[in-house]
PDB file of N, CA and C in Angstrom:
ATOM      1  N   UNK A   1      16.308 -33.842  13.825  1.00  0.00           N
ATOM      2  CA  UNK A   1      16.418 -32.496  14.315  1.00  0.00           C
ATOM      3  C   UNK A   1      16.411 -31.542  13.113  1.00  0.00           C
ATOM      4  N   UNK A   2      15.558 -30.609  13.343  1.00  0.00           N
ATOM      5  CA  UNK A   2      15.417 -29.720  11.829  1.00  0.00           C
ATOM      6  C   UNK A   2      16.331 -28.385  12.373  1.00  0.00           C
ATOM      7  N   UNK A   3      16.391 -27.367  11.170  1.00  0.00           N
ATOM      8  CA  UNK A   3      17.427 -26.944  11.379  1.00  0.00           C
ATOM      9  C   UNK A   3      16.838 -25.608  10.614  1.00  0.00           C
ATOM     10  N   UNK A   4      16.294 -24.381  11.409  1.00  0.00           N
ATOM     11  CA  UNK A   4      15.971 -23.235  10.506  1.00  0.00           C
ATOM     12  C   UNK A   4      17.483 -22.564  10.017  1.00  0.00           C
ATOM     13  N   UNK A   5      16.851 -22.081   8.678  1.00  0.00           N
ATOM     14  CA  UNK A   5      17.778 -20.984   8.104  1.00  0.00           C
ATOM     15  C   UNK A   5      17.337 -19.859   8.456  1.00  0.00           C
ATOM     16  N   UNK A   6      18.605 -18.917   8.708  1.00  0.00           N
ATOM     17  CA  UNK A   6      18.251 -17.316   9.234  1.00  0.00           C
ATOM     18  C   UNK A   6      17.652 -16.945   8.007  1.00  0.00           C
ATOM     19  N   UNK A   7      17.000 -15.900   8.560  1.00  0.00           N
ATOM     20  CA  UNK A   7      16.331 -14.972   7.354  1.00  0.00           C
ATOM     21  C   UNK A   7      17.363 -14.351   6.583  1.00  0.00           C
ATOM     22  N   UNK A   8      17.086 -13.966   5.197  1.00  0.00           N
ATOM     23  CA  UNK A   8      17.947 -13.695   4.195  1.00  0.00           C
ATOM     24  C   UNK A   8      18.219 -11.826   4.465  1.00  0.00           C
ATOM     25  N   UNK A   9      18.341 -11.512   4.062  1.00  0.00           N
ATOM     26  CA  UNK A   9      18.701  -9.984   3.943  1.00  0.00           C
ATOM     27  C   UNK A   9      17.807  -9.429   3.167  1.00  0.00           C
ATOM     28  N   UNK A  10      17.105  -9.761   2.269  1.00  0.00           N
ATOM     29  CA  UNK A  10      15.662  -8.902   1.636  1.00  0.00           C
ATOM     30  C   UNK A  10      14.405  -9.616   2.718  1.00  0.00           C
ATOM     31  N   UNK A  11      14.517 -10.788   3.017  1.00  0.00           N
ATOM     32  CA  UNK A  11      13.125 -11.000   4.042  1.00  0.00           C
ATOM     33  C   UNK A  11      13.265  -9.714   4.897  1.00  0.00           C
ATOM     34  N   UNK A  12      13.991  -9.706   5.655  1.00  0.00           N
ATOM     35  CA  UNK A  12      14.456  -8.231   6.642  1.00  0.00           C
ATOM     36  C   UNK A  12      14.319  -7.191   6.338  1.00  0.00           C
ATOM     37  N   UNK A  13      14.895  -6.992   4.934  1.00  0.00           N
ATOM     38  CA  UNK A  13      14.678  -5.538   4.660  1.00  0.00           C
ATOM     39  C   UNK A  13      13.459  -5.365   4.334  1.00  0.00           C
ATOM     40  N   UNK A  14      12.342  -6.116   3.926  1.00  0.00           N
ATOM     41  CA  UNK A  14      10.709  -6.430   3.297  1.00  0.00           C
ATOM     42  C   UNK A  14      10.196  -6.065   4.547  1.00  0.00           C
ATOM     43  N   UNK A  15      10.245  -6.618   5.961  1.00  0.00           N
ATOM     44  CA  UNK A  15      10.322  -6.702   6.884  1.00  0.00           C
ATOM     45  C   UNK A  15      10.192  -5.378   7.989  1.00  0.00           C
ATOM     46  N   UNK A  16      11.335  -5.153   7.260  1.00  0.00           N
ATOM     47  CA  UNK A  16      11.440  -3.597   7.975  1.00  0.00           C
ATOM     48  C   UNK A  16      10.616  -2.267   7.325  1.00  0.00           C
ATOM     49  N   UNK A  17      10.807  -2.979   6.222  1.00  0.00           N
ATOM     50  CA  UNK A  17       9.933  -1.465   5.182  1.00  0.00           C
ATOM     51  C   UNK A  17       8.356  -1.817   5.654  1.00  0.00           C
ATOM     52  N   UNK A  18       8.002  -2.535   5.892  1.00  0.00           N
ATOM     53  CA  UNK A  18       6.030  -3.257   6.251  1.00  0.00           C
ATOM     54  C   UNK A  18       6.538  -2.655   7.818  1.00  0.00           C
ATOM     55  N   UNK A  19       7.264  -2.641   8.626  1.00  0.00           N
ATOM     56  CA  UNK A  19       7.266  -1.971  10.023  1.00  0.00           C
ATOM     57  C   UNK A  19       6.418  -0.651   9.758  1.00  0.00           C
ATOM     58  N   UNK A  20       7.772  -0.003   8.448  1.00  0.00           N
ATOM     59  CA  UNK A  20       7.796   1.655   8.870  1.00  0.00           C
ATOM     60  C   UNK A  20       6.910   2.193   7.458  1.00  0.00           C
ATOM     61  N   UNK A  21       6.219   0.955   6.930  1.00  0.00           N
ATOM     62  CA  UNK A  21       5.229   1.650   5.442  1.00  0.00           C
ATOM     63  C   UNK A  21       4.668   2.728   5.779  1.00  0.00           C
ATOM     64  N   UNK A  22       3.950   3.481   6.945  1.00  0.00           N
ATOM     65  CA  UNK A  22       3.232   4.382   7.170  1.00  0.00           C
ATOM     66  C   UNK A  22       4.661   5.559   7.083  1.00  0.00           C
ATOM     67  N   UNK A  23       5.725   5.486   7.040  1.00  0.00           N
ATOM     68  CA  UNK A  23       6.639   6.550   6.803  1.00  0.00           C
ATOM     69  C   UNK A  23       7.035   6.899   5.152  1.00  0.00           C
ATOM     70  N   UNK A  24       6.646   5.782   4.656  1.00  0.00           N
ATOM     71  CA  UNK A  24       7.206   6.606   3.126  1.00  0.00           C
ATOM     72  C   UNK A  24       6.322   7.223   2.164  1.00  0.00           C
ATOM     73  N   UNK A  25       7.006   8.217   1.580  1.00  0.00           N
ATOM     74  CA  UNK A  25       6.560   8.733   0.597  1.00  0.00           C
ATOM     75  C   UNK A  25       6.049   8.708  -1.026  1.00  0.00           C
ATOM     76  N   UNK A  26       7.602   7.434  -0.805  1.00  0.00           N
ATOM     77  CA  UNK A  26       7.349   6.804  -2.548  1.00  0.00           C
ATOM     78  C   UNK A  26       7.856   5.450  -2.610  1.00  0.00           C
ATOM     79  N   UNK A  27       6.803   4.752  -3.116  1.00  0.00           N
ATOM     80  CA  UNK A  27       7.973   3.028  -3.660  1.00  0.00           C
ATOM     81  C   UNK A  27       8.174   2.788  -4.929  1.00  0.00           C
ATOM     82  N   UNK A  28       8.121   3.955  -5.301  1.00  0.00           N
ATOM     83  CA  UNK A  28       8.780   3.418  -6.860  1.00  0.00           C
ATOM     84  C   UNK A  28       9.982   3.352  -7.563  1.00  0.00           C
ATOM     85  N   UNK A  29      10.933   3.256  -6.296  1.00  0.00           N
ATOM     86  CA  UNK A  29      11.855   3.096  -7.013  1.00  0.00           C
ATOM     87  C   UNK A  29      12.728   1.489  -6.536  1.00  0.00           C
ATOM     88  N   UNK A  30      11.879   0.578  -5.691  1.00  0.00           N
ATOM     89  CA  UNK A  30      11.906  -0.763  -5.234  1.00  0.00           C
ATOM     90  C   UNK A  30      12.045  -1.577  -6.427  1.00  0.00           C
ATOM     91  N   UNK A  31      12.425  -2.500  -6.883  1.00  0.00           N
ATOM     92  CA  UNK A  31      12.218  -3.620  -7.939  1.00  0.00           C
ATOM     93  C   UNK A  31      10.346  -4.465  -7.502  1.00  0.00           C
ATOM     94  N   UNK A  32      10.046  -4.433  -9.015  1.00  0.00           N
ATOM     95  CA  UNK A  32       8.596  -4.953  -8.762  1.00  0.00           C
ATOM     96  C   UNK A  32       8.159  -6.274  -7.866  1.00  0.00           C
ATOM     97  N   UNK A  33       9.221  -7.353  -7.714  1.00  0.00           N
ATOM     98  CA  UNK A  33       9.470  -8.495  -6.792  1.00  0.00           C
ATOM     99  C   UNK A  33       9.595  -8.085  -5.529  1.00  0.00           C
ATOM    100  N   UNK A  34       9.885  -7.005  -5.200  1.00  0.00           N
ATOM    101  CA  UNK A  34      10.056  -6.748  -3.652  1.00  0.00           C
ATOM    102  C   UNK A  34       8.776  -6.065  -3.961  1.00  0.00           C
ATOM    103  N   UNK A  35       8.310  -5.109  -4.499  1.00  0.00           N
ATOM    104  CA  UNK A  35       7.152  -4.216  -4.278  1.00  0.00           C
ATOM    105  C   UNK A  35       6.002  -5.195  -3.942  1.00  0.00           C
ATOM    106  N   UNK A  36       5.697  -6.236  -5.080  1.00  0.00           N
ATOM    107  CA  UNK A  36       4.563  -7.596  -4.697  1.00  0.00           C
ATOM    108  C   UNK A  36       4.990  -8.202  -3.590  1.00  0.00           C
ATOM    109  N   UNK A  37       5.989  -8.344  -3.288  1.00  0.00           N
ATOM    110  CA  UNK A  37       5.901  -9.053  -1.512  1.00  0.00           C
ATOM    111  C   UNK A  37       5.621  -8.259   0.161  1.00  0.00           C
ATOM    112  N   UNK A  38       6.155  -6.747  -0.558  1.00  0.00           N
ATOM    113  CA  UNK A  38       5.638  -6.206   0.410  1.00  0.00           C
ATOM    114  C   UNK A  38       4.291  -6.098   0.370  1.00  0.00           C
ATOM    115  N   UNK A  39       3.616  -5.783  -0.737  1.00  0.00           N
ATOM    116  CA  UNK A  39       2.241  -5.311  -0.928  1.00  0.00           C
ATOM    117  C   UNK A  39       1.301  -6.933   0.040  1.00  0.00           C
ATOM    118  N   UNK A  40       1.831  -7.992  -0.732  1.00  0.00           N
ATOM    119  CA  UNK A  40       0.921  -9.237  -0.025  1.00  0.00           C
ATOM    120  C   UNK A  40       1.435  -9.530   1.601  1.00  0.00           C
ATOM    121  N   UNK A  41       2.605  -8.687   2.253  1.00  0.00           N
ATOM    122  CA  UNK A  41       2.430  -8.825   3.610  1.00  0.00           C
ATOM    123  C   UNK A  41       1.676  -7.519   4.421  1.00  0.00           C
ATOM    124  N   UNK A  42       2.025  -6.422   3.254  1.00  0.00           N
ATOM    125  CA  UNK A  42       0.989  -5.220   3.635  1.00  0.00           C
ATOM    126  C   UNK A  42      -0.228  -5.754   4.007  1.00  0.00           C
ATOM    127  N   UNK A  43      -1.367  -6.660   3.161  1.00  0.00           N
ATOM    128  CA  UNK A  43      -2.368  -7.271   3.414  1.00  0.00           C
ATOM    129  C   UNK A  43      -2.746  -8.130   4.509  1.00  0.00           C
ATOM    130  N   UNK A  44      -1.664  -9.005   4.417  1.00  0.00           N
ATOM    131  CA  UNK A  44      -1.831 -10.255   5.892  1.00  0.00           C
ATOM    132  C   UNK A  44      -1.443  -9.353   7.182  1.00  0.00           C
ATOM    133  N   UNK A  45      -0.747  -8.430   7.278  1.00  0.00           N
ATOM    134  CA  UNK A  45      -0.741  -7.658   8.356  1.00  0.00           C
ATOM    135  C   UNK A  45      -1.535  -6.923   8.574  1.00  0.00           C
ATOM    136  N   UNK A  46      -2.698  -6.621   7.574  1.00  0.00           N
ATOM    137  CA  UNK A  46      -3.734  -5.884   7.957  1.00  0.00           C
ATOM    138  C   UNK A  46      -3.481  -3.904   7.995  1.00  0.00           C
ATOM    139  N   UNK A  47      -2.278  -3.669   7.202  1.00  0.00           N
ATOM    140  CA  UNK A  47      -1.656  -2.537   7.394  1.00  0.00           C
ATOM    141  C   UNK A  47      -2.183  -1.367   6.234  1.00  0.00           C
ATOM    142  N   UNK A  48      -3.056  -2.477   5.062  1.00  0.00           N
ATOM    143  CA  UNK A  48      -3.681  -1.401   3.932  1.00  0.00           C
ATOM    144  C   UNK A  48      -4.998  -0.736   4.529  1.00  0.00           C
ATOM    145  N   UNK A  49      -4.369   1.032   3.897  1.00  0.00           N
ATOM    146  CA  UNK A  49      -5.341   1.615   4.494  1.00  0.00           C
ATOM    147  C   UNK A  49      -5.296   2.919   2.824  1.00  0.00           C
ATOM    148  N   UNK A  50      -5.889   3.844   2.852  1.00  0.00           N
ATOM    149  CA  UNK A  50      -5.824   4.708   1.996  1.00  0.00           C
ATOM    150  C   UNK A  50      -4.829   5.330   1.395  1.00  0.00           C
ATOM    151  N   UNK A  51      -3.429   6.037   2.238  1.00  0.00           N
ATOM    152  CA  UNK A  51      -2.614   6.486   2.028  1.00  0.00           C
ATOM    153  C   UNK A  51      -1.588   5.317   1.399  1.00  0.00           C
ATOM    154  N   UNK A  52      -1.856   4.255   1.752  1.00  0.00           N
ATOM    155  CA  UNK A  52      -0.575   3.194   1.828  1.00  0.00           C
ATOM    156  C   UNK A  52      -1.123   2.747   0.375  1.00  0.00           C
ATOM    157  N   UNK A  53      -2.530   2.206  -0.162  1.00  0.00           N
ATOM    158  CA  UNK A  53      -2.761   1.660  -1.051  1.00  0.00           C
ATOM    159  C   UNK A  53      -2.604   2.937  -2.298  1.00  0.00           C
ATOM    160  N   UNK A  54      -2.701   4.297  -2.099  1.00  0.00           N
ATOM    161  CA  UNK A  54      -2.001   4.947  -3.055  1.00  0.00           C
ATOM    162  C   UNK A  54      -0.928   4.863  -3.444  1.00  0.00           C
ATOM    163  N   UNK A  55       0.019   4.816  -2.410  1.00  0.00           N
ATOM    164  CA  UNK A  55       1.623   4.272  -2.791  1.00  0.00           C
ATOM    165  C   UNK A  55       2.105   2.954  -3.324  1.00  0.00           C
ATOM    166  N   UNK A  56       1.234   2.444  -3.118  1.00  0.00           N
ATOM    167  CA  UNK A  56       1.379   1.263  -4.385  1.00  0.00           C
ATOM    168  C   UNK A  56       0.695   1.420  -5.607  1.00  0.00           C
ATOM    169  N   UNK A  57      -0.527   2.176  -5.454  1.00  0.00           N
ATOM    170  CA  UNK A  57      -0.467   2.466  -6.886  1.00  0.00           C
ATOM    171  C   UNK A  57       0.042   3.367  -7.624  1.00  0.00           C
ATOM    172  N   UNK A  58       0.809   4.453  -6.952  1.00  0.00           N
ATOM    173  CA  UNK A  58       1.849   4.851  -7.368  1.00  0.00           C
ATOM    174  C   UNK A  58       2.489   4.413  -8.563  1.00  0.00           C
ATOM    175  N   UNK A  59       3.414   3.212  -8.277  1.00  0.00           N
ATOM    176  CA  UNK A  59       4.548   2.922  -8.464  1.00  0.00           C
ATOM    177  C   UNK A  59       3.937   1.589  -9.618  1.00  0.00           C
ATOM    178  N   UNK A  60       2.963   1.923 -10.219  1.00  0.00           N
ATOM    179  CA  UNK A  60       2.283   1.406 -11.388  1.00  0.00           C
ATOM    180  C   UNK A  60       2.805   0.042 -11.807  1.00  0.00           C
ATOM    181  N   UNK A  61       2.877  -0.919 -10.981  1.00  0.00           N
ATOM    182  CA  UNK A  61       3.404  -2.264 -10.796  1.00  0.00           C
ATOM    183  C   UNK A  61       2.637  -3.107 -11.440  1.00  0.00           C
ATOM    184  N   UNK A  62       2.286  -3.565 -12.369  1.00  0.00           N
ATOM    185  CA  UNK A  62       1.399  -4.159 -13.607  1.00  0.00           C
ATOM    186  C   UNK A  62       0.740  -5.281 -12.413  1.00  0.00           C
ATOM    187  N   UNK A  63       1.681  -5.994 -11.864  1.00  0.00           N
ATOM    188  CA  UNK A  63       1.115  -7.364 -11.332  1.00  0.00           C
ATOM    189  C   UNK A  63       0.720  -6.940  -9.480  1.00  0.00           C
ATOM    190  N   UNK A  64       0.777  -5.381  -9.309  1.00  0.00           N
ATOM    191  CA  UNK A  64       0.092  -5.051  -8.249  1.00  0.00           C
ATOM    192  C   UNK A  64      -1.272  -4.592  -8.420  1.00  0.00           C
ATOM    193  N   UNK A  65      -1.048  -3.999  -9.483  1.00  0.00           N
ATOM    194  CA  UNK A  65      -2.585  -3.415  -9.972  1.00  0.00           C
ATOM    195  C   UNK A  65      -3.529  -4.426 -10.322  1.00  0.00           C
ATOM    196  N   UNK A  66      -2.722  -5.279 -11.544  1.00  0.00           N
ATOM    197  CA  UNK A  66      -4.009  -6.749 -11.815  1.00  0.00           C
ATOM    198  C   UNK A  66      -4.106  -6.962 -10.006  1.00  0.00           C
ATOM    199  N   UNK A  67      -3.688  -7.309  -8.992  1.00  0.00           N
ATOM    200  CA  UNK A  67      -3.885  -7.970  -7.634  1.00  0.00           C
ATOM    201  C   UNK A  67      -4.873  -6.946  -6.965  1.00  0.00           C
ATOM    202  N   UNK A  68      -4.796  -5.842  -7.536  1.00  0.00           N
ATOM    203  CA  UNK A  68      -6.312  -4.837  -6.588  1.00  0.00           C
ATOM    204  C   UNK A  68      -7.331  -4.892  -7.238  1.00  0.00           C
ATOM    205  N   UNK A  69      -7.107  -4.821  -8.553  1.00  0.00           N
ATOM    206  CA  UNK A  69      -8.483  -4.921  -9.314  1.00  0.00           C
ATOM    207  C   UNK A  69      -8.991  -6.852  -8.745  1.00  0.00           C
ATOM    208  N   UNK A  70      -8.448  -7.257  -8.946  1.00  0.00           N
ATOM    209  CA  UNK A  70      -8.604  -9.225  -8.565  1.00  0.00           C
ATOM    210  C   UNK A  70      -9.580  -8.499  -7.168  1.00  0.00           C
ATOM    211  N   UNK A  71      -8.899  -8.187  -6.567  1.00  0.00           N
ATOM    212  CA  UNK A  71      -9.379  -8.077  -4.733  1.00  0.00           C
ATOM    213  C   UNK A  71     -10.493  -7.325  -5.035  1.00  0.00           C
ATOM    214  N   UNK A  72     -10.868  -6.466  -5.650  1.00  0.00           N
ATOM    215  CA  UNK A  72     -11.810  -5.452  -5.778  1.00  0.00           C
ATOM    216  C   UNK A  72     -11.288  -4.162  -4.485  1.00  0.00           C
ATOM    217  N   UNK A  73      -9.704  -4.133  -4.580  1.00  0.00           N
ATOM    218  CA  UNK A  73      -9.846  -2.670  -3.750  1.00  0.00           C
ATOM    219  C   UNK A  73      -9.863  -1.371  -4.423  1.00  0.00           C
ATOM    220  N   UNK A  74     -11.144  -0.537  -3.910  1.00  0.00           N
ATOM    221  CA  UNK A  74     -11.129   0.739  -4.975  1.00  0.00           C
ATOM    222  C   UNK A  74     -10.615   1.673  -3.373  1.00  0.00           C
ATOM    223  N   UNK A  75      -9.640   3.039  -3.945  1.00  0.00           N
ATOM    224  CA  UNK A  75      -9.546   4.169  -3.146  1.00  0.00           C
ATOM    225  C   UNK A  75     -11.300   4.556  -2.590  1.00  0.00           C
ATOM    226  N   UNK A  76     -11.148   4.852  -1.472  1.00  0.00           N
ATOM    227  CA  UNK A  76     -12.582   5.535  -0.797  1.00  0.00           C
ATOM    228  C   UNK A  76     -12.588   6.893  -1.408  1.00  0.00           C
ATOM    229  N   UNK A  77     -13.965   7.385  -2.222  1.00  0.00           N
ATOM    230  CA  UNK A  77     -14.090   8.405  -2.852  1.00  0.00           C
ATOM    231  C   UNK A  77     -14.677   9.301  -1.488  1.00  0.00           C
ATOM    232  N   UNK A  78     -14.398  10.363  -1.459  1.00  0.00           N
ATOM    233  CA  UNK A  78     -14.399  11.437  -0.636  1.00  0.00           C
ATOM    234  C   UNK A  78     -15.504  12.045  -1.446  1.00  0.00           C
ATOM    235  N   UNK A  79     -16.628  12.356  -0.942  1.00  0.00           N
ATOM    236  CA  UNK A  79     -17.797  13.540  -1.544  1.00  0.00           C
ATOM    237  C   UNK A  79     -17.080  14.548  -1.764  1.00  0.00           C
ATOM    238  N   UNK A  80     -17.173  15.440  -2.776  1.00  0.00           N
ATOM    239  CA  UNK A  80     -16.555  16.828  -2.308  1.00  0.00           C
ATOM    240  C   UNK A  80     -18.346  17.955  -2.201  1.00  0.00           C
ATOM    241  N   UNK A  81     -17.792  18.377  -1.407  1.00  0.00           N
ATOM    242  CA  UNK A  81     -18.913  19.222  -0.482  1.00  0.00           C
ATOM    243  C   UNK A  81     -18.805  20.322  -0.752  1.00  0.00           C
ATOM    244  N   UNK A  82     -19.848  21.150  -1.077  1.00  0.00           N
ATOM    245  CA  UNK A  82     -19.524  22.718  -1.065  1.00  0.00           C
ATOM    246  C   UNK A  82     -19.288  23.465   0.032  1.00  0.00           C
ATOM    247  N   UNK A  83     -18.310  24.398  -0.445  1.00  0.00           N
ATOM    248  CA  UNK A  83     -18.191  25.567   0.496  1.00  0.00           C
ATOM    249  C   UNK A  83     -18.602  26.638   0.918  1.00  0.00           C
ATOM    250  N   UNK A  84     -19.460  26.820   0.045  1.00  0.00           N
ATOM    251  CA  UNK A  84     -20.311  28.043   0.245  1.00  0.00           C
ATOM    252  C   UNK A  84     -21.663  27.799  -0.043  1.00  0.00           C
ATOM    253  N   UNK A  85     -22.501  28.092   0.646  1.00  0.00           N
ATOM    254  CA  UNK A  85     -23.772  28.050   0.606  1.00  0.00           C
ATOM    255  C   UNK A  85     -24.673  29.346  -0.002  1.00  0.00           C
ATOM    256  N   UNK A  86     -25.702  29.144  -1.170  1.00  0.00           N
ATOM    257  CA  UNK A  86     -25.788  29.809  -2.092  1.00  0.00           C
ATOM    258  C   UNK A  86     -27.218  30.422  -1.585  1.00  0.00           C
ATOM    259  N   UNK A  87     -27.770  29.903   0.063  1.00  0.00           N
ATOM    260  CA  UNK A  87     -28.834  30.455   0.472  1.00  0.00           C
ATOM    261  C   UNK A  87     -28.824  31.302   1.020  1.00  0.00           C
ATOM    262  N   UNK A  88     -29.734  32.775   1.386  1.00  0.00           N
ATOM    263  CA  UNK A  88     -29.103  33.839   2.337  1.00  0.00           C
ATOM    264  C   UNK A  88     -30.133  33.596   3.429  1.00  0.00           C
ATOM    265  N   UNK A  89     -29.724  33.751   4.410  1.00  0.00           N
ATOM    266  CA  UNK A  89     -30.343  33.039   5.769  1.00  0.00           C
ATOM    267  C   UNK A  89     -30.515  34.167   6.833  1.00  0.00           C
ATOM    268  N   UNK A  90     -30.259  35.686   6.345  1.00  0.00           N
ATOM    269  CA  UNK A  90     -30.871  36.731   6.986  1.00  0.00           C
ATOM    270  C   UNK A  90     -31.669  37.361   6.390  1.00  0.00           C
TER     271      UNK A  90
END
């Protein structure tokens, strides 16, 4: 008969922060061991998106950054478009 152990108190709290990642503002002030575990369940949950993968690079995590460059994730560059149009059309 096997016998699980409850989850620890940082699985949970890892746990809970990958729930509510689309709510924060900043992770840099996490220890880099929790920041890499959230970041690799950020992934398997399928939860990286633009805003979220800025906030990890944020928080300039040496062994998060080698792990995006590894993956090849770059931020989506946005064209910037002009605003004014320099033709006169009357």
């Amino acid at each position: 008969m096997s016998r699980r152990d409850p989850p620890s108190l940082l699985s949970l709290a890892v746990d809970s922060a990958l729930h509510n990642i689309s709510h924060f503002a900043d992770l840099s002030p996490l220890p880099d061991h929790v920041l890499l575990d959230l970041f690799l369940k950020t992934l398997q949950a399928g939860k990286l998106n633009e805003k979220i993968l800025k906030l990890f690079i944020a928080t300039d995590c040496d062994e998060i950054l080698a792990l995006i460059k590894k993956l090849k994730i770059r931020p989506i560059l946005t064209p910037v478009l002009p605003t004014r149009c320099g033709f006169d059309f009357g």
